[in-house]
Protein backbone atom coordinates (compact mmCIF):
# COMPACT_ATOMS: atom_id res chain seq x y z
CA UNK A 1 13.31 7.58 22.51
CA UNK A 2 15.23 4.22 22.14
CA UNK A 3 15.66 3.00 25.66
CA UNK A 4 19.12 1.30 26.46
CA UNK A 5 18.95 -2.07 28.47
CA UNK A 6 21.68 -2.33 30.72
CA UNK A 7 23.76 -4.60 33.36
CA UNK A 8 21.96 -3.86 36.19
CA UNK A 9 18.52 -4.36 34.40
CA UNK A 10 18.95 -8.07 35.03
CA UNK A 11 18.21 -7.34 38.89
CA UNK A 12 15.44 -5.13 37.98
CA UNK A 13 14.02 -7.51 36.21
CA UNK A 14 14.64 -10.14 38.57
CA UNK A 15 12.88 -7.83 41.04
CA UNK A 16 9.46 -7.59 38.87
CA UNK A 17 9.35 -10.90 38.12
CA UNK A 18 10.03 -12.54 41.95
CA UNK A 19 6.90 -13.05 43.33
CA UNK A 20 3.46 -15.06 43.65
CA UNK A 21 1.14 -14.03 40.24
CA UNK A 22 -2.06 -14.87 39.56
CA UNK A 23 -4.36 -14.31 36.61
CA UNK A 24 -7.53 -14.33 38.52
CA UNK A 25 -9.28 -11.59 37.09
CA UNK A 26 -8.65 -12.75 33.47
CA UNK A 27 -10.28 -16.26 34.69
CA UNK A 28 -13.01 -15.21 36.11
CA UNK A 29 -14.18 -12.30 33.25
CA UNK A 30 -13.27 -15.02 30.64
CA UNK A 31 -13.47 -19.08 32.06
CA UNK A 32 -14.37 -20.56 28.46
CA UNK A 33 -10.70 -20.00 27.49
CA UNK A 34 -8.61 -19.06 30.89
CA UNK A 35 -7.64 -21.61 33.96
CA UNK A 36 -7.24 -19.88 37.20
CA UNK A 37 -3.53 -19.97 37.06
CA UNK A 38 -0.82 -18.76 40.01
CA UNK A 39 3.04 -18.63 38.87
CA UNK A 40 5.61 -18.61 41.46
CA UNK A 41 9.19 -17.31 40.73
CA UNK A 42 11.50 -16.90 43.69
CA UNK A 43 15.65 -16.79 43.94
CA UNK A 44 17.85 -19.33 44.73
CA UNK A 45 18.89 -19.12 48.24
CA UNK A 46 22.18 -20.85 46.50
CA UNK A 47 23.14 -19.59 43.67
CA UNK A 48 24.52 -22.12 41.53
CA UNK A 49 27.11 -19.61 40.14
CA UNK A 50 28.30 -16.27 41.38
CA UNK A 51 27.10 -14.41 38.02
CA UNK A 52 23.68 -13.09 37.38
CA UNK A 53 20.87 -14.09 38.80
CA UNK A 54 19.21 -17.70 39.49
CA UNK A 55 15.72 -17.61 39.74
CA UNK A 56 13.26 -21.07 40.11
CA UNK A 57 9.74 -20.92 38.40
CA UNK A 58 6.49 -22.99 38.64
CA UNK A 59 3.46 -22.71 37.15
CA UNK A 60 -0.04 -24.44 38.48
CA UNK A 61 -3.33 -24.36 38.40
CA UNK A 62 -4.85 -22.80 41.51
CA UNK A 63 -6.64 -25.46 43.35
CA UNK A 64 -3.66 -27.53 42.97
CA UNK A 65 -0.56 -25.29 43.93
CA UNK A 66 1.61 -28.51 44.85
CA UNK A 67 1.53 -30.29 41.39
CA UNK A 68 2.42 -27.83 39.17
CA UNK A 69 2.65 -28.48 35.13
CA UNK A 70 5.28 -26.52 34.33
CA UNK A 71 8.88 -25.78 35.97
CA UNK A 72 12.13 -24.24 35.26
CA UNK A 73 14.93 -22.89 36.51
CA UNK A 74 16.17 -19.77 34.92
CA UNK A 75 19.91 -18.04 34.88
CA UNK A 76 19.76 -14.08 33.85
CA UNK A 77 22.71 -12.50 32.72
CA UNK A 78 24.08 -9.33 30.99
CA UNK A 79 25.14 -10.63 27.44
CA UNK A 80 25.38 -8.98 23.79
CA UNK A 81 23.51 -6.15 24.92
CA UNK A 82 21.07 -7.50 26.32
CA UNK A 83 19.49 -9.99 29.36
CA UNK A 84 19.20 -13.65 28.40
CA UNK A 85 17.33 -15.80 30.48
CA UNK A 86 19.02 -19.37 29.95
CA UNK A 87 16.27 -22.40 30.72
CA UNK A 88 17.17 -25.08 32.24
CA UNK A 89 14.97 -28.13 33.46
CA UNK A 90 15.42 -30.15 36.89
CA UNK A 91 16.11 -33.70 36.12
CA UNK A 92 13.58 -34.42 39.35
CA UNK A 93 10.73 -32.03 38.89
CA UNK A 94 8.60 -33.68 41.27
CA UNK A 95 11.02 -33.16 44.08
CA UNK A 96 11.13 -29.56 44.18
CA UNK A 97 6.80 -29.15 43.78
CA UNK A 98 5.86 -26.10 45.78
CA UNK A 99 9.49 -25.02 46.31
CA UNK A 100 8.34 -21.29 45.24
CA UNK A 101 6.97 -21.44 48.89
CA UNK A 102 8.95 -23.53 50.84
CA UNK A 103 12.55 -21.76 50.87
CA UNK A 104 14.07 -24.93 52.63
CA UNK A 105 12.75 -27.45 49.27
CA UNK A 106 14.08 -24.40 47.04
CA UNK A 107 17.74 -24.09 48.84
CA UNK A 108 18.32 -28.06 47.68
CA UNK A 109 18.12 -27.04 43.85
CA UNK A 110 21.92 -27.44 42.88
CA UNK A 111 24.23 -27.79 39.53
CA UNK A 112 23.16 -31.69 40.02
CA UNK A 113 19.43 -31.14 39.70
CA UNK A 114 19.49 -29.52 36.18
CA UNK A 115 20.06 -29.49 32.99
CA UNK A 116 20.55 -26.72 30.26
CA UNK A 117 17.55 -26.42 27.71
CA UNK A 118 19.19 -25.54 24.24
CA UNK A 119 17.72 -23.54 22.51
CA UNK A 120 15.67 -22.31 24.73
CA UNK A 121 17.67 -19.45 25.92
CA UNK A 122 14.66 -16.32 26.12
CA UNK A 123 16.24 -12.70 24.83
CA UNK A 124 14.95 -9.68 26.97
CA UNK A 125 15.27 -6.05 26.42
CA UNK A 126 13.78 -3.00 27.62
CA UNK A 127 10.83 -1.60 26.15
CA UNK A 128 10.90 1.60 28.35
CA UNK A 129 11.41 2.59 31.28
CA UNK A 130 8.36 0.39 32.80
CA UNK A 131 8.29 -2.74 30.58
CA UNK A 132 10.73 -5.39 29.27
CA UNK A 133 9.74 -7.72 26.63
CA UNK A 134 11.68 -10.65 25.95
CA UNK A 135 11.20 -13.98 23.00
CA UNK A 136 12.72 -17.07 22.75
CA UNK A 137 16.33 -16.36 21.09
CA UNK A 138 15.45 -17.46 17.17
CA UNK A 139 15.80 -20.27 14.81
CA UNK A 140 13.53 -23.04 16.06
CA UNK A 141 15.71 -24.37 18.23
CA UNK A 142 13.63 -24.83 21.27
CA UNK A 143 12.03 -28.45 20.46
CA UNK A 144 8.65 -30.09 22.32
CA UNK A 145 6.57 -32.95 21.59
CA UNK A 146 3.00 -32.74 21.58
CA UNK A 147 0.55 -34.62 20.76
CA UNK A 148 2.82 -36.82 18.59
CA UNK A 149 3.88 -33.99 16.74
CA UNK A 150 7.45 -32.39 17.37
CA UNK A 151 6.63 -28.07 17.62
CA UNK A 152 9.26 -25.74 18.32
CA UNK A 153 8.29 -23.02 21.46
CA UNK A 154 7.41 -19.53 21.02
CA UNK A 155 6.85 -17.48 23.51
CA UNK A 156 6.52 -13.44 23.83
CA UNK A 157 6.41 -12.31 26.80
CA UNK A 158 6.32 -8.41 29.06
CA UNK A 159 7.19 -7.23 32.69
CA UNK A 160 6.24 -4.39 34.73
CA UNK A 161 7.05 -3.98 38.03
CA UNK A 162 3.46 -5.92 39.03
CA UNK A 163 2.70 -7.47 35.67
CA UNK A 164 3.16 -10.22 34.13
CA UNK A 165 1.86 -11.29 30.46
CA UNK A 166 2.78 -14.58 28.78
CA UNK A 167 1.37 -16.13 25.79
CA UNK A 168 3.39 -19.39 25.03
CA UNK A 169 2.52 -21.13 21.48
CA UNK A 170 3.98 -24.84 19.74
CA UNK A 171 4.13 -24.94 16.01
CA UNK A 172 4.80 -27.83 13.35
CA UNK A 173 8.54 -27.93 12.56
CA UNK A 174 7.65 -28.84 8.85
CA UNK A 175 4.70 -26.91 8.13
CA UNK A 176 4.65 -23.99 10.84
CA UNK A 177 1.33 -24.39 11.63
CA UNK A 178 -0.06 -23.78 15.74
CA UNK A 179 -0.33 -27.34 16.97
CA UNK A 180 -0.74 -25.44 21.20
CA UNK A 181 -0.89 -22.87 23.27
CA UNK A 182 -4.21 -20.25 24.07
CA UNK A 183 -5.79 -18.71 20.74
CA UNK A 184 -7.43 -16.38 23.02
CA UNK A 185 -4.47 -14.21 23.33
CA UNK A 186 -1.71 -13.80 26.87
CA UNK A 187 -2.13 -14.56 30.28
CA UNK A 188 -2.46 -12.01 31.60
CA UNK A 189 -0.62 -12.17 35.80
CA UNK A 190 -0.84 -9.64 38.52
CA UNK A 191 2.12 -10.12 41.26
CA UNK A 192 0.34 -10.43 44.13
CA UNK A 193 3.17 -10.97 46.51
CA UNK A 194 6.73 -10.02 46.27
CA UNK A 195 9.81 -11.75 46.90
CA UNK A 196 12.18 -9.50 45.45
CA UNK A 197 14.22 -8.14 48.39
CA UNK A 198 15.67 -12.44 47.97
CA UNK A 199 17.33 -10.89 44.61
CA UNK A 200 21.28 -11.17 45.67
CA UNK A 201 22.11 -7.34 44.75
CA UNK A 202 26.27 -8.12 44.92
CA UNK A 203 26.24 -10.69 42.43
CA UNK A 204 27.82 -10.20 38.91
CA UNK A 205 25.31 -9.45 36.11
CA UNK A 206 28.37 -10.11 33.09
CA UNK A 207 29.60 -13.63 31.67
């Protein structure tokens, strides 16, 4: 049975995903290939427009929760039938390290702090009624430089309402060959505290 996504999965979504995640148990029944890695993804306490939902991520390795390596901040809407999660970057990363737990850092992230990733936009749907997968929207448009070599992103991705699995891959523009990203497989993230009841329920999941 085809499962529908609809308007109000964006807050349900928003919901499984707001919270403090670790893949502990991956790292320690697997080191060689898997970092003890904690993800942090909490709401704007000021949304930086009325529609959707604003959400600020940051990914680190565990003994060093303050410097993360990667951060984002992501807009989820209702659009085309589905829930795109729009990526944008903050011009100052460094300024808003550890703002996933410091709601005071996190309320200074405004329209001036970021800037829209095109291309990068990540398509979500519901797989049933306890998962949503979601992929970076297609056509290679989402463009990093590694290693001296210019890869586009791919990344796959699935929710639950305490699970989180992400396996995030680079690839050679010309050739399409894997230039990054694990080759043993997802991370694999268990919420381990929630801060979903920040989701702002009255705002408008349509553009």
């Amino acid at each position: 049975m085809t499962v529908l996504t609809s308007p109000t999965d964006v807050y349900i979504l928003s919901q499984w995903l707001a919270g403090d995640h670790s893949n502990w148990e991956q790292a320690i029944e697997n080191p060689p290939f898997f970092a003890h890695i904690r993800v942090g993804i909490r709401a704007l306490p000021n949304p930086i427009t009325p529609e959707g939902v604003w959400l600020y991520l940051e990914q680190a390795y565990d003994y060093e929760l303050n410097h993360p390596y990667r951060t984002a901040v992501l807009h989820l809407i209702y659009k085309n039938d589905r829930i795109e999660m729009i990526n944008y970057k903050l011009k100052n990363a460094t300024e808003f390290f550890g703002a996933s737990r410091d709601r005071d850092r996190l309320a200074k992230i405004d329209a001036e702090a970021i800037d829209q990733l095109h291309g990068c936009t990540q398509w979500v749907y519901r797989a049933d009624h306890q998962t949503f997968k979601g992929s970076v929207e297609s056509g290679k448009k989402c463009c990093i430089n590694r290693k001296g070599v210019d890869t586009y992103l791919s990344i796959e991705f699935e929710v639950t309402e305490k699970t989180y699995s992400s396996l995030d891959r680079g690839y050679d523009i010309v050739t399409d060959e894997m230039v990054w990203g694990s080759v043993a497989g997802a991370f694999q993230f268990t919420k381990k505290f929630s801060f979903s009841d920040e989701i702002p329920l009255g705002s408008t999941p349509q553009v």
